[in-house]
C-alpha atoms as a PDB file:
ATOM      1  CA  UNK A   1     -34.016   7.287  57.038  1.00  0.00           C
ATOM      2  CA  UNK A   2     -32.931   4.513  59.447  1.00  0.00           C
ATOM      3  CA  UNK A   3     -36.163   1.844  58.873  1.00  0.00           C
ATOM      4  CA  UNK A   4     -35.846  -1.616  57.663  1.00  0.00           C
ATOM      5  CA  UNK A   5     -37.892  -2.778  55.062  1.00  0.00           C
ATOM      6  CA  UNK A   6     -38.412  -6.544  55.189  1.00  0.00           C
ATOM      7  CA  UNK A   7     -40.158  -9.630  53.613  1.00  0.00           C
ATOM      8  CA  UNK A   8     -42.855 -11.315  55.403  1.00  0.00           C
ATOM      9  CA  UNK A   9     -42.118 -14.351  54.126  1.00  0.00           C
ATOM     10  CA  UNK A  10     -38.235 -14.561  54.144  1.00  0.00           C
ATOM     11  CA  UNK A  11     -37.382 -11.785  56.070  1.00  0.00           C
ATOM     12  CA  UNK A  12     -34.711 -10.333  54.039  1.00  0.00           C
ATOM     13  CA  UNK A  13     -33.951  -6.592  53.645  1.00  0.00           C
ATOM     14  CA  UNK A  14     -35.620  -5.361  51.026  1.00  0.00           C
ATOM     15  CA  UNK A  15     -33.855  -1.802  51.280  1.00  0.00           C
ATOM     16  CA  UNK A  16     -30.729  -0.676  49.387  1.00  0.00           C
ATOM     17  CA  UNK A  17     -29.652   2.668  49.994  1.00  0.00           C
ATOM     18  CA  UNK A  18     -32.738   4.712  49.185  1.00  0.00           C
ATOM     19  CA  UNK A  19     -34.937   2.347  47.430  1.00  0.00           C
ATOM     20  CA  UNK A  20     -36.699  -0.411  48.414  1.00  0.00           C
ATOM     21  CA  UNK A  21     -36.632  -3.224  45.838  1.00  0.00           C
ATOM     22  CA  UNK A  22     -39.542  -5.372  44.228  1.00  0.00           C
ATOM     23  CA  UNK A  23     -39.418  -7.895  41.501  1.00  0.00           C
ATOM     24  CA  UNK A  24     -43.018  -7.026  39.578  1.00  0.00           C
ATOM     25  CA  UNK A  25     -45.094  -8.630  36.984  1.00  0.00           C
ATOM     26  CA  UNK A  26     -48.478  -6.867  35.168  1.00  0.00           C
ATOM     27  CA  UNK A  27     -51.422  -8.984  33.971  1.00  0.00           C
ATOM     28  CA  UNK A  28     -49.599  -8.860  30.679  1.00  0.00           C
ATOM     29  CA  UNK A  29     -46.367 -11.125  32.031  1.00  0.00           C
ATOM     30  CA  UNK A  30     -43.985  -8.701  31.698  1.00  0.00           C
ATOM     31  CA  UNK A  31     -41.551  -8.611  34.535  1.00  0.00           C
ATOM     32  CA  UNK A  32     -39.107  -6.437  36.258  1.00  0.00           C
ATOM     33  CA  UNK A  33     -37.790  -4.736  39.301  1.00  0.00           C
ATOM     34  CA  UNK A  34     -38.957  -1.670  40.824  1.00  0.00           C
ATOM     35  CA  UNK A  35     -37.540   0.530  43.317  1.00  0.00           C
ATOM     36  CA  UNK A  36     -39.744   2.327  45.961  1.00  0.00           C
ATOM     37  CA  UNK A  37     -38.991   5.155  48.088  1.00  0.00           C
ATOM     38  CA  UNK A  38     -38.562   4.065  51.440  1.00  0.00           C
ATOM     39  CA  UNK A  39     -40.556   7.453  52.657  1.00  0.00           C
ATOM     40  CA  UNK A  40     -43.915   6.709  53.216  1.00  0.00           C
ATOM     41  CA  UNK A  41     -46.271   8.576  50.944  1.00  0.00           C
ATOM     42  CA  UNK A  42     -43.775   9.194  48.555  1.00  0.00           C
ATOM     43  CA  UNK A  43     -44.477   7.529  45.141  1.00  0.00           C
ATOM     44  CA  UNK A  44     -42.224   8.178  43.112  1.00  0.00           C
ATOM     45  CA  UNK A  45     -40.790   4.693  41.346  1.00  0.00           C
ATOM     46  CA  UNK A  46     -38.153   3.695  39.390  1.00  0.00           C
ATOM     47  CA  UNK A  47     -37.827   0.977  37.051  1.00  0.00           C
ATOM     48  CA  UNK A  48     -36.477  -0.157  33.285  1.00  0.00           C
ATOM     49  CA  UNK A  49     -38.258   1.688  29.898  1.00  0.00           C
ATOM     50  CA  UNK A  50     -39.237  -2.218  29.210  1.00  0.00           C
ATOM     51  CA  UNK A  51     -41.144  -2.767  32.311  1.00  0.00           C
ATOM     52  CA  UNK A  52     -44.287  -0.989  30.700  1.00  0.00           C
ATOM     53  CA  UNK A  53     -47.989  -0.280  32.609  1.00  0.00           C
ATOM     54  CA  UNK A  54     -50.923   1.773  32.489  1.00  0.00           C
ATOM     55  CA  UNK A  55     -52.631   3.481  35.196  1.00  0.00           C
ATOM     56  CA  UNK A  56     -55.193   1.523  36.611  1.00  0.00           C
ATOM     57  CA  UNK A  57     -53.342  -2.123  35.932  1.00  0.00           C
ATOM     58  CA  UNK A  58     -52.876  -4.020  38.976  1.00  0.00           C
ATOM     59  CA  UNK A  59     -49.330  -5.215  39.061  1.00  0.00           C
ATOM     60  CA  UNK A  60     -47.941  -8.445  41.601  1.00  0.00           C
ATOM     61  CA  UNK A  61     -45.320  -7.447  43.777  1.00  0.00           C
ATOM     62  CA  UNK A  62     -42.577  -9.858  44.661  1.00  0.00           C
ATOM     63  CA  UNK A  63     -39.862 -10.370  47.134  1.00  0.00           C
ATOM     64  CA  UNK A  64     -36.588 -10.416  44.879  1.00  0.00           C
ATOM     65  CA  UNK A  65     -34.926 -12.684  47.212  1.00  0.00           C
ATOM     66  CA  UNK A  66     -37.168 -15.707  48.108  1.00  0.00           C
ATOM     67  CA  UNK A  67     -39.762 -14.534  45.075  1.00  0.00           C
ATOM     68  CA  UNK A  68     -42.869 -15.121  47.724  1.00  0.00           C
ATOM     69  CA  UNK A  69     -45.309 -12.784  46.621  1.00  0.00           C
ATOM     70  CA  UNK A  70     -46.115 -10.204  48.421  1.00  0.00           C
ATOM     71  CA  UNK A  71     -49.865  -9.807  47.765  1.00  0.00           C
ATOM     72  CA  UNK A  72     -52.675 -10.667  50.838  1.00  0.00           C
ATOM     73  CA  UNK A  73     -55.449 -11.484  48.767  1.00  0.00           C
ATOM     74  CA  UNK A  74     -56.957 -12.817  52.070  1.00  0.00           C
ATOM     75  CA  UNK A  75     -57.321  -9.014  53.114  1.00  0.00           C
ATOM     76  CA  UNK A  76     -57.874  -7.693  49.067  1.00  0.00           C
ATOM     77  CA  UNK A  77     -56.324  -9.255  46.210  1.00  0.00           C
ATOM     78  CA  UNK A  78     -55.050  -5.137  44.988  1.00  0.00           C
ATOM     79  CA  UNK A  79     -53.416  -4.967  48.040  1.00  0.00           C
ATOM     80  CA  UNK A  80     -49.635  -6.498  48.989  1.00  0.00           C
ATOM     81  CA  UNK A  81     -47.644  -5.908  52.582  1.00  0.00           C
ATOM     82  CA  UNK A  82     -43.757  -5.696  53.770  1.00  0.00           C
ATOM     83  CA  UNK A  83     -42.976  -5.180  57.037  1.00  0.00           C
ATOM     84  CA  UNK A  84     -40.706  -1.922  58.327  1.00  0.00           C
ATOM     85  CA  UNK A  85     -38.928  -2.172  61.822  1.00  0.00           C
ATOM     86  CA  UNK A  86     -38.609   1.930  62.484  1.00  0.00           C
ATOM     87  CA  UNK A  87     -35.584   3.354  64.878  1.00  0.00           C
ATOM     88  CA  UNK A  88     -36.871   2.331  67.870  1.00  0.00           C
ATOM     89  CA  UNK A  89     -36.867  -1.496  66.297  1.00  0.00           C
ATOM     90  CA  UNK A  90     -40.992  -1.018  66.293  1.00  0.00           C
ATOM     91  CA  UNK A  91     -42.352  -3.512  63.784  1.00  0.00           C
ATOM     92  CA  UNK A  92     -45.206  -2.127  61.762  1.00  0.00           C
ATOM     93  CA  UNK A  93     -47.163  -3.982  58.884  1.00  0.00           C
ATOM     94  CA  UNK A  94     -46.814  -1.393  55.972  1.00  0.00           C
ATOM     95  CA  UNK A  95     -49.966  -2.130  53.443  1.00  0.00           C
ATOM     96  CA  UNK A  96     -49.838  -0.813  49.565  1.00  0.00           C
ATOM     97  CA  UNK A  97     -51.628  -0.659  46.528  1.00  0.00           C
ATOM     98  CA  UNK A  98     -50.985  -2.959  43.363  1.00  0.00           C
ATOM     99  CA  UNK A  99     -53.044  -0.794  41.472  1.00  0.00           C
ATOM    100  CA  UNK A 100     -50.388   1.223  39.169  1.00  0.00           C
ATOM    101  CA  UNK A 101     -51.335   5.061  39.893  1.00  0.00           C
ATOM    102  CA  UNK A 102     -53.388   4.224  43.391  1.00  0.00           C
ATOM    103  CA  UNK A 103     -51.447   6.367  46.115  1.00  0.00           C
ATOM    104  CA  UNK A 104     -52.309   4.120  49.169  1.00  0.00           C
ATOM    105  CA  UNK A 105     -50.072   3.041  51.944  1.00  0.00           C
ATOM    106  CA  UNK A 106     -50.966   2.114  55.607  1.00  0.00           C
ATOM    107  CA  UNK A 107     -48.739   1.558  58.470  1.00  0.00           C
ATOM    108  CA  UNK A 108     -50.312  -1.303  61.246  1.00  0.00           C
ATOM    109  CA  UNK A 109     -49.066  -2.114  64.437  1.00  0.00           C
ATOM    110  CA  UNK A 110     -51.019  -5.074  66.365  1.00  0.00           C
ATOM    111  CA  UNK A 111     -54.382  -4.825  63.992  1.00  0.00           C
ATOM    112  CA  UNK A 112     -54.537  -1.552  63.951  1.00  0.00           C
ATOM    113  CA  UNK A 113     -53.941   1.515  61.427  1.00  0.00           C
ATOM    114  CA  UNK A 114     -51.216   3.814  62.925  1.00  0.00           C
ATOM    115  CA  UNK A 115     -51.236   5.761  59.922  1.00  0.00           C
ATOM    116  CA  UNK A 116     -52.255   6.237  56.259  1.00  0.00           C
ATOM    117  CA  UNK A 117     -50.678   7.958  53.379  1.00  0.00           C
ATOM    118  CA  UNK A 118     -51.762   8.905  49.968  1.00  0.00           C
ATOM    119  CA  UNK A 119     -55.094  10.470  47.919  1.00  0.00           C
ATOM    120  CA  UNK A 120     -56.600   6.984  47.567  1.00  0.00           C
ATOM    121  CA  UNK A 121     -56.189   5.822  51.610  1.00  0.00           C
ATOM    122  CA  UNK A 122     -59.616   6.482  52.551  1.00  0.00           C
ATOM    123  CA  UNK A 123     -60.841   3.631  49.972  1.00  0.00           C
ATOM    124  CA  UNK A 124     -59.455   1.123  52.489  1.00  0.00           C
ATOM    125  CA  UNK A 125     -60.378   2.806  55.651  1.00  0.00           C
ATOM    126  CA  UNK A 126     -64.025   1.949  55.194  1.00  0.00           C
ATOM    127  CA  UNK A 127     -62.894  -1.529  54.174  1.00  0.00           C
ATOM    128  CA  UNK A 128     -61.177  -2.166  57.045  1.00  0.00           C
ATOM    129  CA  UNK A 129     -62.749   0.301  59.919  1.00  0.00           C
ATOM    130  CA  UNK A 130     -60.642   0.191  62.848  1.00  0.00           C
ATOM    131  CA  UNK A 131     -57.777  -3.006  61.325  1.00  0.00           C
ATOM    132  CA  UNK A 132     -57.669  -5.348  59.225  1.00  0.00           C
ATOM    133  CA  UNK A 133     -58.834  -8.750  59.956  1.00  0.00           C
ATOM    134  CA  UNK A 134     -56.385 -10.962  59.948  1.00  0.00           C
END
């Protein structure tokens, strides 16, 4: 899989090999990294035995590089974005859950959904209809 993951704050790649990489911290201040898989939909995670959660917690993703957080509370404060530039060099907003066990991802190109992954996507359809406001 040839897309770039990148920070929308920095702009540095957030993709090594076949993870994508996140410094996290829970409501409960314990930190770590986490590595995503860069296929959309697919959540499995890795991450240190220390870097403990339940389902349900909401956990703040951060870029590992400039440490901007990557939450939009201005959309939904469970809810953080990267951005992914495809094959084609196509730049889509990719949306995701901070809610640890939530299995939602959209992919947004100009405002609008292109597509949406996971059992728990539909929650945010209704919130957004069409796009998000930005």
């Amino acid at each position: 899989m040839k897309n770039r993951f990148l920070c929308p704050s920095c702009r540095s790649d957030l993709k090594i090999k076949n993870s994508v990489i996140f410094s996290a911290q829970t409501e409960n201040g314990i930190r770590g990294l986490v590595l995503f898989s860069p296929e959309l939909g697919n959540y499995s995670i890795l991450h240190v035995p220390s870097f403990t959660y339940n389902a349900g917690d909401h956990i703040d993703f951060f870029c590992p590089v400039c440490h901007a957080s990557l939450g939009i509370p201005e959309v939904n404060r469970d809810l953080a974005e990267i951005i992914m530039i495809d094959e084609k060099q196509v730049e889509y907003k990719i949306i995701f859950s901070e809610i640890a066990g939530k299995q939602c991802t959209v992919k947004i190109k100009e405002n609008t959904i292109v597509e949406s992954f996971g059992d728990d996507a539909g929650e945010f359809s209704n919130f957004w209809g069409v796009g998000p406001t930005y």
